[in-house]
N, C-alpha and C. Protein backbone atom coordinates (compact mmCIF):
# COMPACT_ATOMS: atom_id res chain seq x y z
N UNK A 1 -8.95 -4.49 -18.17
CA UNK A 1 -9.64 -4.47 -16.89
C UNK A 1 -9.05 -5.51 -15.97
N UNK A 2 -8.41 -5.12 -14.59
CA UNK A 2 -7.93 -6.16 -14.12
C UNK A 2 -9.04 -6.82 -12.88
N UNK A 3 -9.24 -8.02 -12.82
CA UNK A 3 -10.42 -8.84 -12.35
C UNK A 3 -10.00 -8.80 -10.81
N UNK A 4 -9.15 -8.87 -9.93
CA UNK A 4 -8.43 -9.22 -9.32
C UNK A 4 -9.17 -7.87 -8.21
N UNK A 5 -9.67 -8.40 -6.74
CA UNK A 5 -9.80 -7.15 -5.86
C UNK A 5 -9.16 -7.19 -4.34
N UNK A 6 -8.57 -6.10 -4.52
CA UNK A 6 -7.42 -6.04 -3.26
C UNK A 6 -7.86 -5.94 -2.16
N UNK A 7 -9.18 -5.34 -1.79
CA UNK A 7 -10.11 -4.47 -1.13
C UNK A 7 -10.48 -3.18 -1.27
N UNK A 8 -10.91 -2.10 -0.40
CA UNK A 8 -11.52 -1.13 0.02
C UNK A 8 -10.55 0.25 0.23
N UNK A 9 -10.35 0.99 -0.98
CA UNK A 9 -9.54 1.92 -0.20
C UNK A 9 -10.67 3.50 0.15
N UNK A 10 -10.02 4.12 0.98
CA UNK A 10 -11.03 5.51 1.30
C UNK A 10 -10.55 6.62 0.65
N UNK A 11 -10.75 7.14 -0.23
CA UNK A 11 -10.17 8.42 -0.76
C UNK A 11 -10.30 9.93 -0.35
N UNK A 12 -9.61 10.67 -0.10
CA UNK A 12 -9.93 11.68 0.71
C UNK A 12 -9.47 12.96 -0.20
N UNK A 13 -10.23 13.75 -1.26
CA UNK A 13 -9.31 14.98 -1.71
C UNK A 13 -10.65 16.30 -1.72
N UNK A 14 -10.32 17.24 -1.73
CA UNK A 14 -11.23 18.02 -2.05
C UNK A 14 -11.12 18.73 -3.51
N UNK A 15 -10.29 18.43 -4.31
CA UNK A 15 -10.25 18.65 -5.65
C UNK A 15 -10.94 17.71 -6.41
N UNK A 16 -12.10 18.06 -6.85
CA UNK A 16 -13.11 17.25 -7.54
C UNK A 16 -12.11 16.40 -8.72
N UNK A 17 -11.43 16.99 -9.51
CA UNK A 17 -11.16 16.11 -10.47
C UNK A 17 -9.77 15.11 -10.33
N UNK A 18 -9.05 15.63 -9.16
CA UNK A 18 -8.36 14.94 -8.38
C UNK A 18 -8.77 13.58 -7.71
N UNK A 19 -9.74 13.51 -7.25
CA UNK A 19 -10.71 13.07 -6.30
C UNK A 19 -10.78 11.62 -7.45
N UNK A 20 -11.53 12.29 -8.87
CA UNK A 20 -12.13 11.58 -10.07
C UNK A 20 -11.17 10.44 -10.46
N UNK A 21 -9.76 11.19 -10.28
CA UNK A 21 -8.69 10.39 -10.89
C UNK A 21 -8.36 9.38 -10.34
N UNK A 22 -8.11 10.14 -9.01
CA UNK A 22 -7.63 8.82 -8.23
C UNK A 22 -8.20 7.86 -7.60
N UNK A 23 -9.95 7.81 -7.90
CA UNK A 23 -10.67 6.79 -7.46
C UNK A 23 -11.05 5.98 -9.05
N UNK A 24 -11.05 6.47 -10.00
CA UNK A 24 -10.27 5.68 -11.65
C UNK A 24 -9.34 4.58 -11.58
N UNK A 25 -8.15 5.52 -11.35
CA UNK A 25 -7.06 4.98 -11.10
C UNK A 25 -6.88 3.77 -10.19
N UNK A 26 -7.50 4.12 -8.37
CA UNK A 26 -7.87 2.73 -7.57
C UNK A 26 -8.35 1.68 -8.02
N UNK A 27 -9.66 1.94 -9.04
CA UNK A 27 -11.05 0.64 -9.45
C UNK A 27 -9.90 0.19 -10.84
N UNK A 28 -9.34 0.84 -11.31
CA UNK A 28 -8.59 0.29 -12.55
C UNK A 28 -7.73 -1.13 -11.83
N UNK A 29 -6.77 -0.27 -10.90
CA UNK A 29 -5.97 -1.48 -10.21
C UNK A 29 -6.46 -2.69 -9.01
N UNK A 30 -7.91 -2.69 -8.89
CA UNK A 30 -8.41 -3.60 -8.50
C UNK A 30 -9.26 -2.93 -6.73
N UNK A 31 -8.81 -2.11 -6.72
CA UNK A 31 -9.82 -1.58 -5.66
C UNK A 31 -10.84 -1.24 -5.44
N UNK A 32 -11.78 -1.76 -4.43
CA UNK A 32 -13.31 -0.47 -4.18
C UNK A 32 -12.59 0.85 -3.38
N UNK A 33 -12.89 1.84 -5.07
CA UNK A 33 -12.63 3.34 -3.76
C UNK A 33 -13.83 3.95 -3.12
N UNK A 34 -13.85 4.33 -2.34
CA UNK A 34 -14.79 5.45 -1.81
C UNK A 34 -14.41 6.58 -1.66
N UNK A 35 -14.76 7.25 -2.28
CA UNK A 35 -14.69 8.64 -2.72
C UNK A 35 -15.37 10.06 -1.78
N UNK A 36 -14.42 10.63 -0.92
CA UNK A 36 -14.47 11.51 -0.37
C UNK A 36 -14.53 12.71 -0.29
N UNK A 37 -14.96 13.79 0.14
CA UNK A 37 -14.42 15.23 -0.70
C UNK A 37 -14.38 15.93 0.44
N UNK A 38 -14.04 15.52 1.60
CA UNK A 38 -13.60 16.24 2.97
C UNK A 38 -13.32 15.56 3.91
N UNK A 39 -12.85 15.70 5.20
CA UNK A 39 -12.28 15.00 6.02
C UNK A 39 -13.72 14.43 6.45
N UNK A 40 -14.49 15.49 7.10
CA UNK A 40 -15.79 14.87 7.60
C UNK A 40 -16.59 13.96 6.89
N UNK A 41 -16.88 14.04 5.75
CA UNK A 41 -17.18 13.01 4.86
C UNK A 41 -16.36 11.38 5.12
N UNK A 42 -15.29 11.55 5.13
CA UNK A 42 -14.08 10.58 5.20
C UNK A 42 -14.54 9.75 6.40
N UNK A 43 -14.78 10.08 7.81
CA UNK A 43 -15.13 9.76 8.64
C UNK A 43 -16.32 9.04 9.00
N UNK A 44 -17.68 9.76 8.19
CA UNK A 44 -18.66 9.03 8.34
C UNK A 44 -18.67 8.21 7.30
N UNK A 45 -18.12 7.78 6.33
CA UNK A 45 -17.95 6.48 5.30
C UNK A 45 -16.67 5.22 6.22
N UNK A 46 -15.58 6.11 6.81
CA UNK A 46 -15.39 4.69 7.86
C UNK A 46 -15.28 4.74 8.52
N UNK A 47 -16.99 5.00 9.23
CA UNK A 47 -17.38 4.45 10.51
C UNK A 47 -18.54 3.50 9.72
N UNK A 48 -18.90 3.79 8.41
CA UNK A 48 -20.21 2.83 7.59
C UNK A 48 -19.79 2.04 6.94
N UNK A 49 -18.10 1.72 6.15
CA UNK A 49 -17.83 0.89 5.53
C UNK A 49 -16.31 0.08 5.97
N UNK A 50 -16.26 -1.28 5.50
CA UNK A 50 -15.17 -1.90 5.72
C UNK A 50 -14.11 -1.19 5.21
N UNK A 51 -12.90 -0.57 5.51
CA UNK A 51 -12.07 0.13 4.82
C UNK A 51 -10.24 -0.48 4.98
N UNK A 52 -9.72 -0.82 3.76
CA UNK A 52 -8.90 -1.26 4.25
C UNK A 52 -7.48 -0.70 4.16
N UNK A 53 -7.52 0.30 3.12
CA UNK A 53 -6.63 1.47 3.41
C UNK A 53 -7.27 3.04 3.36
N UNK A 54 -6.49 3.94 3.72
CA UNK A 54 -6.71 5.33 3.96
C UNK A 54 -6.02 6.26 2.75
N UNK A 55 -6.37 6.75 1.70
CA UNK A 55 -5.37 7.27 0.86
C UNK A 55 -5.73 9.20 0.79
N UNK A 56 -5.18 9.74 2.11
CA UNK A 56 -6.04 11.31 2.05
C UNK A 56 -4.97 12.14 1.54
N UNK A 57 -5.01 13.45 0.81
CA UNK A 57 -4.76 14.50 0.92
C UNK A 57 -4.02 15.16 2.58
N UNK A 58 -2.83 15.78 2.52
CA UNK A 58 -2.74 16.59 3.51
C UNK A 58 -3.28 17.78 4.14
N UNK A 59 -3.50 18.63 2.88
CA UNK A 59 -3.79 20.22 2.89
C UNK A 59 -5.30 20.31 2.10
N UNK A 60 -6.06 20.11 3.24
CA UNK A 60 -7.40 20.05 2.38
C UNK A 60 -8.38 21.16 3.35
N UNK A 61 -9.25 21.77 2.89
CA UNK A 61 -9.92 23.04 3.27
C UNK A 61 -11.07 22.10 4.53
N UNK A 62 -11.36 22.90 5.64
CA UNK A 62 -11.86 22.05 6.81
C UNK A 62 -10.86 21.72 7.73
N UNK A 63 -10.97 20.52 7.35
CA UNK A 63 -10.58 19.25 8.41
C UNK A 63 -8.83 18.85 7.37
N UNK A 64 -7.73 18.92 7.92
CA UNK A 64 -6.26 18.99 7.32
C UNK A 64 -6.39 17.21 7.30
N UNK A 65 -5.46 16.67 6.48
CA UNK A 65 -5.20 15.31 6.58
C UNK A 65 -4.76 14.87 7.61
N UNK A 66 -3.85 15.42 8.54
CA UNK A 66 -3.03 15.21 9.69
C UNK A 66 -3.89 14.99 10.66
N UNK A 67 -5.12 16.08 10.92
CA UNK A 67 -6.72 16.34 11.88
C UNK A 67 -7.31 14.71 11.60
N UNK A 68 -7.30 14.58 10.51
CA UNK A 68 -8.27 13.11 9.85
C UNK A 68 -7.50 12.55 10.23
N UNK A 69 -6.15 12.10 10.24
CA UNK A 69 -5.02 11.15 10.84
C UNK A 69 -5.89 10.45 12.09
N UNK A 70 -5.77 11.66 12.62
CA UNK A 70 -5.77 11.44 14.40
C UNK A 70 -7.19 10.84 14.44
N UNK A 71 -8.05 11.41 14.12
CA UNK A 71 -9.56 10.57 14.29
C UNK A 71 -10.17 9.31 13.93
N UNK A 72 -8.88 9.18 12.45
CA UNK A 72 -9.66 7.68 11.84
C UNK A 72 -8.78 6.86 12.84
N UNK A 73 -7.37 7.22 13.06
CA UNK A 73 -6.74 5.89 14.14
C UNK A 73 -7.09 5.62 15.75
N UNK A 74 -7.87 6.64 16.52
CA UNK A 74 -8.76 6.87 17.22
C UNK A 74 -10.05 5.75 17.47
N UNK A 75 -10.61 6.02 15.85
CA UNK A 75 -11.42 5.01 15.52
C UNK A 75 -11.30 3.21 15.08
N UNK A 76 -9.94 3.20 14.19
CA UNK A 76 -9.36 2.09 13.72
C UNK A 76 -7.64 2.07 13.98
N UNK A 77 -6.86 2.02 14.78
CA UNK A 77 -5.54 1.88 14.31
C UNK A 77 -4.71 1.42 13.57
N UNK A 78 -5.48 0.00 13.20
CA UNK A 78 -4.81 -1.16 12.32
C UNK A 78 -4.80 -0.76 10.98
N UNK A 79 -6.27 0.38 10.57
CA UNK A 79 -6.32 0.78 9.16
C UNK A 79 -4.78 1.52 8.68
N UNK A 80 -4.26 1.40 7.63
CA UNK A 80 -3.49 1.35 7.10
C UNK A 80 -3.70 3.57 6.57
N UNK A 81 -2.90 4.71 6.64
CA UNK A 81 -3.23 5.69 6.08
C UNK A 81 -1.93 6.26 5.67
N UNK A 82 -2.65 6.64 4.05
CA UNK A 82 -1.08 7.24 3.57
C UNK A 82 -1.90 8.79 2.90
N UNK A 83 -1.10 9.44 3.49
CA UNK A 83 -1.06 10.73 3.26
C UNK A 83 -0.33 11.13 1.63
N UNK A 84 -1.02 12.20 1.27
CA UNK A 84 -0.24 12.67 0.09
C UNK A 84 -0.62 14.15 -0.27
N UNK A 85 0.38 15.16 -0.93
CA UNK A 85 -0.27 16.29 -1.39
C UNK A 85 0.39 16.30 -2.55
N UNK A 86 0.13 17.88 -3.18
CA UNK A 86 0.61 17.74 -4.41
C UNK A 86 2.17 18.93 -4.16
């Protein structure tokens, strides 16, 4: 268990067990994830929580990662967002 916390990342996938892994995977390496399962979701968690990176999906059903791009930097620019698909 590593003790050590980096901050806040936002997770964005709509594959539930995707989703599972990679917010595992975050809290393993020292992060709070918040765990997302759509763009709109994504949005109203950071506009409610300190967030200090963005880790979304591109190709997600709704709202595309690219759509979420534009709104969270809209909202925050400085936040940090890395896109990924499979």
């Amino acid at each position: 268990m590593n003790d050590t916390y980096y901050g806040s990342a936002l997770i964005v996938e709509d594959e539930p067990m995707v989703l599972d892994s990679l917010r595992l995977l975050l809290n393993r390496f020292g992060y709070h994830a918040i765990p997302c399962a759509s763009g709109v979701q994504a949005i109203e968690e950071f506009g409610r929580q300190k967030v200090d990176v963005v880790l979304s999906d591109i190709r997600m059903s709704g709202m595309s990662g690219l759509e979420l791009l534009d709104k969270l930097k809209e909202m925050n620019p400085e936040v940090p967002v890395i896109l990924i698909t499979a």
